[in-house]
C-alpha atoms as a PDB file:
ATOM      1  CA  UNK A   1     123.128  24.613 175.046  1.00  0.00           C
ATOM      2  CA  UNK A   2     125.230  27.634 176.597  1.00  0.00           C
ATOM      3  CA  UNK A   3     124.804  29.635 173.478  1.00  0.00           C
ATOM      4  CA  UNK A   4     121.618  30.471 174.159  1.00  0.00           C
ATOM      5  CA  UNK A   5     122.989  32.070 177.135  1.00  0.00           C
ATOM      6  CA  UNK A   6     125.545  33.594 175.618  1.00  0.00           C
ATOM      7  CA  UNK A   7     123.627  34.804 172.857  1.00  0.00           C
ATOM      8  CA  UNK A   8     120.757  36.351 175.276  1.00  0.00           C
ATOM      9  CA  UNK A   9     123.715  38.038 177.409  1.00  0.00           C
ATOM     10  CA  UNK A  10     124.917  39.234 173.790  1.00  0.00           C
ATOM     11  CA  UNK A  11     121.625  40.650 173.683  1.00  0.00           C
ATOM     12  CA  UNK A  12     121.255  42.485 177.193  1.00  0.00           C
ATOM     13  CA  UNK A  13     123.904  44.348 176.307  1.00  0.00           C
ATOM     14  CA  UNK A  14     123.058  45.535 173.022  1.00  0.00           C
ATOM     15  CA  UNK A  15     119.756  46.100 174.952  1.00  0.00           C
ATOM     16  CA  UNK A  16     121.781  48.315 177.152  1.00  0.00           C
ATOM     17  CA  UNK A  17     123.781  50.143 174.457  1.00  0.00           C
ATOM     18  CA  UNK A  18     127.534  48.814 176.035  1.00  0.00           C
ATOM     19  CA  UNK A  19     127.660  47.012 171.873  1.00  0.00           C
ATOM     20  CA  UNK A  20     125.631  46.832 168.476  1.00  0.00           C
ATOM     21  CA  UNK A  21     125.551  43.363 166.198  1.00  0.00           C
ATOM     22  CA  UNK A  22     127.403  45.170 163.557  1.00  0.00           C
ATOM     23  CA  UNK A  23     129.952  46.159 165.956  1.00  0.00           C
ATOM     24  CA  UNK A  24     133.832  43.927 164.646  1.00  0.00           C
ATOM     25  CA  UNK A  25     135.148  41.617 167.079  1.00  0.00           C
ATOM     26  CA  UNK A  26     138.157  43.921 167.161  1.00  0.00           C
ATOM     27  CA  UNK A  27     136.228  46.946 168.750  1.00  0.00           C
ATOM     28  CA  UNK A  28     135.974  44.763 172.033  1.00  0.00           C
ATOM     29  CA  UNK A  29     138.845  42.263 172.162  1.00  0.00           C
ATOM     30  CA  UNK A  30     141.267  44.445 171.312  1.00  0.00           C
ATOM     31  CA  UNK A  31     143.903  41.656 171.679  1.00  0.00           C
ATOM     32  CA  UNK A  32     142.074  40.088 168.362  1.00  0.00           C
ATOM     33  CA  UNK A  33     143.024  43.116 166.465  1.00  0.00           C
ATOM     34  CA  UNK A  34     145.879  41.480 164.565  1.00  0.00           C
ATOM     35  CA  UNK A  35     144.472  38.538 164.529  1.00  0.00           C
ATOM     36  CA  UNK A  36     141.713  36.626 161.424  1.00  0.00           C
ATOM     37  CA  UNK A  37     138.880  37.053 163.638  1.00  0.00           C
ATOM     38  CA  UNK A  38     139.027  40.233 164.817  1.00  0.00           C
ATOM     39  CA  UNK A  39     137.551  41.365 161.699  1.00  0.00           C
ATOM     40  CA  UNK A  40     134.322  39.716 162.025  1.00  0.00           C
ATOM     41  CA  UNK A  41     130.885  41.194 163.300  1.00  0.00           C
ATOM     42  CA  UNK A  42     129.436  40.452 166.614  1.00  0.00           C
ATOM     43  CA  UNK A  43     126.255  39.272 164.164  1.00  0.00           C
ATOM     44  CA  UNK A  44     128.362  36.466 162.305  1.00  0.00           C
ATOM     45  CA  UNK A  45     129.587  34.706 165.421  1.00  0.00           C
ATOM     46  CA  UNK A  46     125.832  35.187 166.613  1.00  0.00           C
ATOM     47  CA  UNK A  47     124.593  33.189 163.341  1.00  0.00           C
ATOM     48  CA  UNK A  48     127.217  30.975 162.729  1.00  0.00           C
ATOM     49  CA  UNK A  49     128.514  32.688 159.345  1.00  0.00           C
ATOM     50  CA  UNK A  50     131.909  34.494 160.407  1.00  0.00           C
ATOM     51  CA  UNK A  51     133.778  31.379 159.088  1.00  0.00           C
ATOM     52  CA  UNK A  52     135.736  31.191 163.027  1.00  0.00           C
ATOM     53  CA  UNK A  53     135.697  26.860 162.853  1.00  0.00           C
ATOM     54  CA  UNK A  54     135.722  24.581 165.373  1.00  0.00           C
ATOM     55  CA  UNK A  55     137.519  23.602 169.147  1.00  0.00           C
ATOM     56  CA  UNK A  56     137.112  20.171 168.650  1.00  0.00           C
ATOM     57  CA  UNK A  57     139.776  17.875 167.142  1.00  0.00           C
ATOM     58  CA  UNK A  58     143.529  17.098 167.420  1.00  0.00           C
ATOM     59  CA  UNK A  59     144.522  20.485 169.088  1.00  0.00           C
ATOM     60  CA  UNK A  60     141.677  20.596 171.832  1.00  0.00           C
ATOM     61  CA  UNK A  61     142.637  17.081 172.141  1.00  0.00           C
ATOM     62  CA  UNK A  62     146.444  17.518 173.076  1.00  0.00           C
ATOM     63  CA  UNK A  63     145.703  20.746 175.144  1.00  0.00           C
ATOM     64  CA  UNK A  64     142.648  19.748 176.760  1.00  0.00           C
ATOM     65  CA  UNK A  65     144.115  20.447 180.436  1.00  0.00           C
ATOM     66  CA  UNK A  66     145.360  23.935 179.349  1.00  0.00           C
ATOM     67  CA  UNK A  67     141.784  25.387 178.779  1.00  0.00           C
ATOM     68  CA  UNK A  68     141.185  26.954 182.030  1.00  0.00           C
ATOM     69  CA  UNK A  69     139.791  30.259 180.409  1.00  0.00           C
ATOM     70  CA  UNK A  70     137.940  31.456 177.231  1.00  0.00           C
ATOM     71  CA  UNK A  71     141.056  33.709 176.630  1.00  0.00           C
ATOM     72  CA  UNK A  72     143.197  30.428 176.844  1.00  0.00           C
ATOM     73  CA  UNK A  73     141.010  28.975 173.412  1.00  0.00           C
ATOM     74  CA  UNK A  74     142.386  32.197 171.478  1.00  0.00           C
ATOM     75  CA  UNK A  75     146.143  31.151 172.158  1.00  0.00           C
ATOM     76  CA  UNK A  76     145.523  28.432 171.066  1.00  0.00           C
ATOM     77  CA  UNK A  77     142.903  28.884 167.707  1.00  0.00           C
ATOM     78  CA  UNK A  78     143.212  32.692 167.201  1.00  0.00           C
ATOM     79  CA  UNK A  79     145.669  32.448 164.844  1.00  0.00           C
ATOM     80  CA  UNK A  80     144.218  30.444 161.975  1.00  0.00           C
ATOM     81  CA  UNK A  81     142.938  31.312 158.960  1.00  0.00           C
ATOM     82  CA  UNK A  82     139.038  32.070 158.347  1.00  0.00           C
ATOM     83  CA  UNK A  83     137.619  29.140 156.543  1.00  0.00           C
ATOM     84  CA  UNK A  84     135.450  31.365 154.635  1.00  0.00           C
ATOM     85  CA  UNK A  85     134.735  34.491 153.449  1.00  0.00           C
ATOM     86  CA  UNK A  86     132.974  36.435 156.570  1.00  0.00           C
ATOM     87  CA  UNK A  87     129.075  36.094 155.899  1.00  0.00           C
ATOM     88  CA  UNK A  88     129.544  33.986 152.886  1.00  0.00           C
ATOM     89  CA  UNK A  89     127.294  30.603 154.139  1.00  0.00           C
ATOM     90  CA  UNK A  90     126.692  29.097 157.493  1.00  0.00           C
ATOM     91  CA  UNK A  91     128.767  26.528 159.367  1.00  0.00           C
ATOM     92  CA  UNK A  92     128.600  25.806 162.709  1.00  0.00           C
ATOM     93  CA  UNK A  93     131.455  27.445 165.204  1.00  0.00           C
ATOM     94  CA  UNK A  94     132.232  26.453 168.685  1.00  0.00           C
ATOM     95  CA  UNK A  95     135.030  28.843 168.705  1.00  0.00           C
ATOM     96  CA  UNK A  96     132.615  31.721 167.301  1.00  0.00           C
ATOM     97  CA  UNK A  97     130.786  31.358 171.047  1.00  0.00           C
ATOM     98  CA  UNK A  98     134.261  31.294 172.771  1.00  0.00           C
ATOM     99  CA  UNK A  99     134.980  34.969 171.229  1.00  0.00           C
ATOM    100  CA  UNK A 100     131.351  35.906 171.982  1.00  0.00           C
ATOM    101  CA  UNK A 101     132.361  35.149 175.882  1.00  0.00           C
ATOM    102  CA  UNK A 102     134.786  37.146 175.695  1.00  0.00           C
ATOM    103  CA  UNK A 103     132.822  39.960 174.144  1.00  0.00           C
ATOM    104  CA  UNK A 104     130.750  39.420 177.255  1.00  0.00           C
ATOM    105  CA  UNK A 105     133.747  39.758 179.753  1.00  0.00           C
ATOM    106  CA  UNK A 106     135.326  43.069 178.195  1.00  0.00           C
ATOM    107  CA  UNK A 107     132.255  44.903 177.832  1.00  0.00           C
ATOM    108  CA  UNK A 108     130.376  43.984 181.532  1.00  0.00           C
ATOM    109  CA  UNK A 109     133.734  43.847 183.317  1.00  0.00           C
ATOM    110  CA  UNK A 110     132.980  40.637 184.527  1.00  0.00           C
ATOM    111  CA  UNK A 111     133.836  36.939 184.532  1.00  0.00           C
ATOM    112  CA  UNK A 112     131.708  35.322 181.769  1.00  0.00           C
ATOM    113  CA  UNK A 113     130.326  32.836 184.564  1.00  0.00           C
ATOM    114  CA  UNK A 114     129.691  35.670 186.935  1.00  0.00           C
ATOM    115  CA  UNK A 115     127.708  37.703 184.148  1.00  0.00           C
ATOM    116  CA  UNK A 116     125.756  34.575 183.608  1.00  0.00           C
ATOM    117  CA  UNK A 117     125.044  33.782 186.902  1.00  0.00           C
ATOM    118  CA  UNK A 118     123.902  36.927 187.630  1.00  0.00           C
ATOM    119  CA  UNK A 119     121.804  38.214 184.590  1.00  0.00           C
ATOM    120  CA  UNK A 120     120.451  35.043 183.380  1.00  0.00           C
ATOM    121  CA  UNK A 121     120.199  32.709 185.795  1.00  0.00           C
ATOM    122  CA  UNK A 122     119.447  34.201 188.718  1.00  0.00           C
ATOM    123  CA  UNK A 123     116.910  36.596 187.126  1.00  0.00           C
ATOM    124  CA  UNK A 124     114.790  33.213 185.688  1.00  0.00           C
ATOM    125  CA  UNK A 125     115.666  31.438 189.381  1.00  0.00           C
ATOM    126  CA  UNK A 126     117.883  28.787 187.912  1.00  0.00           C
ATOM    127  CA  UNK A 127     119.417  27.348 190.738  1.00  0.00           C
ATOM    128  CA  UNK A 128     120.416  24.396 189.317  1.00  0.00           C
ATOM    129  CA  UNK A 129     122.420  25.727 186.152  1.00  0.00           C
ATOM    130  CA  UNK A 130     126.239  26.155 186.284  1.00  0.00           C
ATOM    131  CA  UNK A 131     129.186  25.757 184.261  1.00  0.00           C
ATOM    132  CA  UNK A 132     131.958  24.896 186.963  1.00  0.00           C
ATOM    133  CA  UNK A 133     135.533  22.948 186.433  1.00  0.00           C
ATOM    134  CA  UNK A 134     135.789  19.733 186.396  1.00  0.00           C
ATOM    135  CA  UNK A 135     136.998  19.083 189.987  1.00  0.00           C
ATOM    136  CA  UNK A 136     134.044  21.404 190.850  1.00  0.00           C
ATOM    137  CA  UNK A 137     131.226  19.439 189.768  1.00  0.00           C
ATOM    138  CA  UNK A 138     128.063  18.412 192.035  1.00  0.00           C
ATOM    139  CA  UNK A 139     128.168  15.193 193.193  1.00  0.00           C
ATOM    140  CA  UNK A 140     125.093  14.480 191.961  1.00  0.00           C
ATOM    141  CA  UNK A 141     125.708  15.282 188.170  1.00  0.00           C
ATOM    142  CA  UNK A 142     124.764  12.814 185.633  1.00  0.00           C
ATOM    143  CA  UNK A 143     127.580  11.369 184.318  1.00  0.00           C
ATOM    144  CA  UNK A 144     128.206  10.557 180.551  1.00  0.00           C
ATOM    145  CA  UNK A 145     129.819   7.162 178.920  1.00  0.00           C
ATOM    146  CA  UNK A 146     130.641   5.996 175.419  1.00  0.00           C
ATOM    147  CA  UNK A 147     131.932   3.306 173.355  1.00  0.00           C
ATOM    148  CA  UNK A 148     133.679   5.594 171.228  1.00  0.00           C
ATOM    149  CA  UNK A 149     136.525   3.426 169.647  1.00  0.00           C
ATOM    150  CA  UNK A 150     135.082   0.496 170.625  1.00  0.00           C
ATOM    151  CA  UNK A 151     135.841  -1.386 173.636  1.00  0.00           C
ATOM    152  CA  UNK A 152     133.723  -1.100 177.112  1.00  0.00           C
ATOM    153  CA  UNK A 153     131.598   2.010 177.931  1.00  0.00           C
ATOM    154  CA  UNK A 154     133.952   4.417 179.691  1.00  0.00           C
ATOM    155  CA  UNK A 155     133.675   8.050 181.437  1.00  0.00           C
ATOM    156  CA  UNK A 156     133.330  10.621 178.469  1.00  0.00           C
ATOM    157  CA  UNK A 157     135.107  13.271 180.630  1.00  0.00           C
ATOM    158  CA  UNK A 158     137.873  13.365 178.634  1.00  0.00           C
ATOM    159  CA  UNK A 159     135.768  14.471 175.450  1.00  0.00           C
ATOM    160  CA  UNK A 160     134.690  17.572 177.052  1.00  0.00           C
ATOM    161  CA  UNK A 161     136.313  20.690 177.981  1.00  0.00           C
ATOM    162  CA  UNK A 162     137.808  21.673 181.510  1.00  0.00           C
ATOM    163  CA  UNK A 163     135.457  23.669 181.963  1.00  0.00           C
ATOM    164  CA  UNK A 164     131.891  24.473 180.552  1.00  0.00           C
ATOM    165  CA  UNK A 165     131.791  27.700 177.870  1.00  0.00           C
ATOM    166  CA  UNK A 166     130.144  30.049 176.223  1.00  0.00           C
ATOM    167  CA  UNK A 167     129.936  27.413 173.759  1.00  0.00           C
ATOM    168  CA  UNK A 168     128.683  24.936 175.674  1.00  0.00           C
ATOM    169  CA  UNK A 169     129.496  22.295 178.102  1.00  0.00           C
ATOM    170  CA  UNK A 170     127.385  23.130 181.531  1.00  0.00           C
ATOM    171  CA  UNK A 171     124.904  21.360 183.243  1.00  0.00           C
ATOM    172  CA  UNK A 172     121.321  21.897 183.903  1.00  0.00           C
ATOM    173  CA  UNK A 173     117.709  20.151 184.673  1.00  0.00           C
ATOM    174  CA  UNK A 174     114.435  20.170 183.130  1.00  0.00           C
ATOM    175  CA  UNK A 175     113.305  22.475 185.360  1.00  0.00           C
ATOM    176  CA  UNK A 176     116.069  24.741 185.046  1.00  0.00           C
ATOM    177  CA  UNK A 177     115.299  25.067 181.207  1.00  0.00           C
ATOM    178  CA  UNK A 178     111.679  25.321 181.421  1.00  0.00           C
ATOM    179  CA  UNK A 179     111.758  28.597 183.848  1.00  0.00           C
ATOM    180  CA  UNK A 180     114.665  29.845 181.073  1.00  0.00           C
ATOM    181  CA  UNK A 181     111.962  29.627 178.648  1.00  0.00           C
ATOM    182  CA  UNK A 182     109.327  30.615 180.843  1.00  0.00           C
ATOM    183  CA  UNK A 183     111.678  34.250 181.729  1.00  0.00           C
ATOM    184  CA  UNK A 184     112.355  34.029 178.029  1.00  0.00           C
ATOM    185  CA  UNK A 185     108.981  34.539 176.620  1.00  0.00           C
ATOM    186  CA  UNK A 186     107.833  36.643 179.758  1.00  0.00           C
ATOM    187  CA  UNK A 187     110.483  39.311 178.689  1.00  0.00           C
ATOM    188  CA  UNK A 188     112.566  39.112 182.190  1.00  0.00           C
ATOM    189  CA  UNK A 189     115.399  38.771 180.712  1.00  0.00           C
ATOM    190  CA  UNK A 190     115.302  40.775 177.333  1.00  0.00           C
ATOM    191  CA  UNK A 191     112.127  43.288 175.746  1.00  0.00           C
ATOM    192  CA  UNK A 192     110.244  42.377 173.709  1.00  0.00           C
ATOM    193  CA  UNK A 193     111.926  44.070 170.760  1.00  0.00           C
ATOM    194  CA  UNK A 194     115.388  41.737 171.482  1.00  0.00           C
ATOM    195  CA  UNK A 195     113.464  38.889 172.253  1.00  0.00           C
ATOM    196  CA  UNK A 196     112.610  38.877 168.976  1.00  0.00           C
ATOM    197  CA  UNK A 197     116.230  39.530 167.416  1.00  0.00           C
ATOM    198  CA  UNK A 198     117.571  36.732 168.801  1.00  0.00           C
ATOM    199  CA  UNK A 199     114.988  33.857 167.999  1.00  0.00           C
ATOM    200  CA  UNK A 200     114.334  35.352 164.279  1.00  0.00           C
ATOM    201  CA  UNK A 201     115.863  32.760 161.977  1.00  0.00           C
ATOM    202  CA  UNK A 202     118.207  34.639 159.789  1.00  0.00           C
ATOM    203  CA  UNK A 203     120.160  32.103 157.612  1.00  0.00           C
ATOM    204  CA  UNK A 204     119.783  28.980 156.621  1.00  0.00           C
ATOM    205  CA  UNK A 205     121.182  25.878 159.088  1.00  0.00           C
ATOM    206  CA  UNK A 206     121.513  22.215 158.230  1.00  0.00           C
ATOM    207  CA  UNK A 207     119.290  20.775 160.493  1.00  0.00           C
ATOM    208  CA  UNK A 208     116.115  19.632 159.050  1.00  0.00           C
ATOM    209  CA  UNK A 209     113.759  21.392 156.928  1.00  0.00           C
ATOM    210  CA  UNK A 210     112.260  25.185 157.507  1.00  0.00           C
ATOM    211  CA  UNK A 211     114.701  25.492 160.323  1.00  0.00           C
ATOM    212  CA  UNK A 212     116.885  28.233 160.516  1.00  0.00           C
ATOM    213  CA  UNK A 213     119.108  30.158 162.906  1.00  0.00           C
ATOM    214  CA  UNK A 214     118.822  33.111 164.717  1.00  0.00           C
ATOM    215  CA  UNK A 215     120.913  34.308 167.169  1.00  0.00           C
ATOM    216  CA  UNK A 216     122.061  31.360 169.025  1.00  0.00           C
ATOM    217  CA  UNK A 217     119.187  29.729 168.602  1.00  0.00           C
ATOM    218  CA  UNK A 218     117.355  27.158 166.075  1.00  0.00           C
ATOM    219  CA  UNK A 219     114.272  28.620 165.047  1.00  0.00           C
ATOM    220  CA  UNK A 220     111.707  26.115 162.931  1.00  0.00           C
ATOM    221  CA  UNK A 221     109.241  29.019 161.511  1.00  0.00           C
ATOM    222  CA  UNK A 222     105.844  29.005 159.461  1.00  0.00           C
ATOM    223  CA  UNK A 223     106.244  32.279 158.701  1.00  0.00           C
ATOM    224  CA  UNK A 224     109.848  33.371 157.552  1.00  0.00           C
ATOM    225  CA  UNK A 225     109.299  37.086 157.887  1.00  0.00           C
ATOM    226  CA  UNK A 226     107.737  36.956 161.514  1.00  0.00           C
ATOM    227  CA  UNK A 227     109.273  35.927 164.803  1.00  0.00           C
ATOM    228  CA  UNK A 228     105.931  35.851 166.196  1.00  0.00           C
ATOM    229  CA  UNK A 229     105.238  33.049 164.107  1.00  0.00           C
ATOM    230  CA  UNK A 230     107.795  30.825 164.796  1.00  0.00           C
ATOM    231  CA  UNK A 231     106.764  27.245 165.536  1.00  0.00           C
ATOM    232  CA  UNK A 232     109.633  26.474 167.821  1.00  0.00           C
ATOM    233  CA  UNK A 233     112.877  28.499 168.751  1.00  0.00           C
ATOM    234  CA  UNK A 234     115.607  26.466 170.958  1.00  0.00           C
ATOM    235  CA  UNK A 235     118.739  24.855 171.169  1.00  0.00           C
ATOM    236  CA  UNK A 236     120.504  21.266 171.569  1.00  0.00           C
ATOM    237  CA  UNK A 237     123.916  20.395 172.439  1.00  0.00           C
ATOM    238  CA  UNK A 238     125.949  16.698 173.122  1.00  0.00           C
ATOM    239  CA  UNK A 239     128.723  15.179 173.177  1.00  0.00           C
ATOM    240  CA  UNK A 240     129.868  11.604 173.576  1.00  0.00           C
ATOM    241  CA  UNK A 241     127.568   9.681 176.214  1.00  0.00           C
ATOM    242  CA  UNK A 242     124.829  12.889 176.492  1.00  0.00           C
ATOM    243  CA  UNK A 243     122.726  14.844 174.474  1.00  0.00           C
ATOM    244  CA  UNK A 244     119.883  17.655 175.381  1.00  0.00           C
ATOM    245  CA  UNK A 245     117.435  19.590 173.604  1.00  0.00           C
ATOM    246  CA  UNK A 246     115.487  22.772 174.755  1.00  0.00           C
ATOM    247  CA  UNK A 247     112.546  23.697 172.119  1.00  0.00           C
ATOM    248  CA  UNK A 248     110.069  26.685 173.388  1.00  0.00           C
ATOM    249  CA  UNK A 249     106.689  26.768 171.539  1.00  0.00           C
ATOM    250  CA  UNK A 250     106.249  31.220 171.936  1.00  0.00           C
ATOM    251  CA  UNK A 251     102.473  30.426 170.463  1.00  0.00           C
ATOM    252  CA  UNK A 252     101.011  27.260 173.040  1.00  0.00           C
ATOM    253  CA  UNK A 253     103.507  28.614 176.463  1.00  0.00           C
END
């Protein structure tokens, strides 16, 4: 559920004029300039149609303790091949949101956590939001298991990242997401104008009928052609042992 955040941070600065969607990947990681993704836009990460692929799988799973940064993901993906003609179709990238942190860091200066922290949730009083290491974690945090592979439910710690990312992987409450969407539709943390860039669906997304995606988030929509007139705009995210969904009705509050 991070990429809404990511997406909305996206979005303040674009808001700000520090990037534009169209903008390549290149312009602001300039250390991706060589490489197959540096080519894409800002946009296609945002929607899921720059053809970037996937963290999970053998590779995360024999690195998994080396993935202390966002940078650290691009050693170890940044040099494989697109999967797809940039903007061709939609499939869903987890690494797409790791360069889009990144995008975050070079052009605020900051740590991706720190721009977060600051600019989203602090400015919709999320106190209870974070995306810390693993050894960092509040005591209290609900803890996921699995059968995965059969056998007795065990810890699903080792399915997840070190560390939460732009992708995903942090922790919140119910609370916590409903003043997001409450500082969401309230226009505290974007105008109006980019509120409605990122939650206008934009291409198609396998997840159930009339939904499509926006920028970094789902958007179910009666009326194709107006954001105003989406039924729903949100996000979900799981792994092993957890799953969460966020949807925000603009029209009821």
């Amino acid at each position: 559920m991070n990429k809404m955040f990511t997406a909305v941070a996206i979005a303040q600065l674009a808001q700000r004029g520090k990037l534009r969607f169209s903008d390549p990947v290149k312009k602001h990681v300039r250390d991706l300039a060589d490489q197959p993704a540096g080519s894409v836009t800002v946009e296609q990460l945002l929607t899921h149609t720059a053809g970037t692929g996937d963290i999970f799988g053998p590779e995360f799973n024999l690195h998994r303790s080396e993935l202390k940064r966002l940078s650290d993901y691009v050693v170890l993906f940044g040099r494989r091949p697109l999967m797809f003609p940039p903007g061709s179709k939609f499939r869903y990238s987890n690494y797409g949101f790791i360069l889009l942190g990144l995008i975050v860091e070079r052009v605020s200066g900051q740590s991706y956590y720190d721009y977060i922290r600051e600019q989203i949730f602090d400015s919709a009083g999320m106190k209870s939001t974070d995306s810390p290491p693993e050894d960092k974690t509040p005591p209290d945090i609900a803890v996921g298991y699995t059968r995965t592979g059969g056998g007795a439910l065990r810890r699903n710690t080792d399915t997840l990242p070190p560390r939460g990312t732009s992708a995903g992987g942090g922790y919140s409450t119910v609370d916590d997401l409903l003043r997001f969407g409450e500082a969401l539709l309230n226009h505290r943390l974007l105008d109006r104008f980019y509120t409605d860039q990122v939650t206008q669906g934009r291409v198609v997304a396998a997840a159930g009928p009339g939904i499509r995606y926006g920028y970094g988030f789902f958007v179910k929509e009666s009326n194709n052609r107006n954001p105003s007139a989406a039924s729903w705009f949100g996000h979900g995210g799981g792994a092993p042992g957890m799953n969460g969904e966020l949807r925000i009705y603009p029209r009821s509050g």
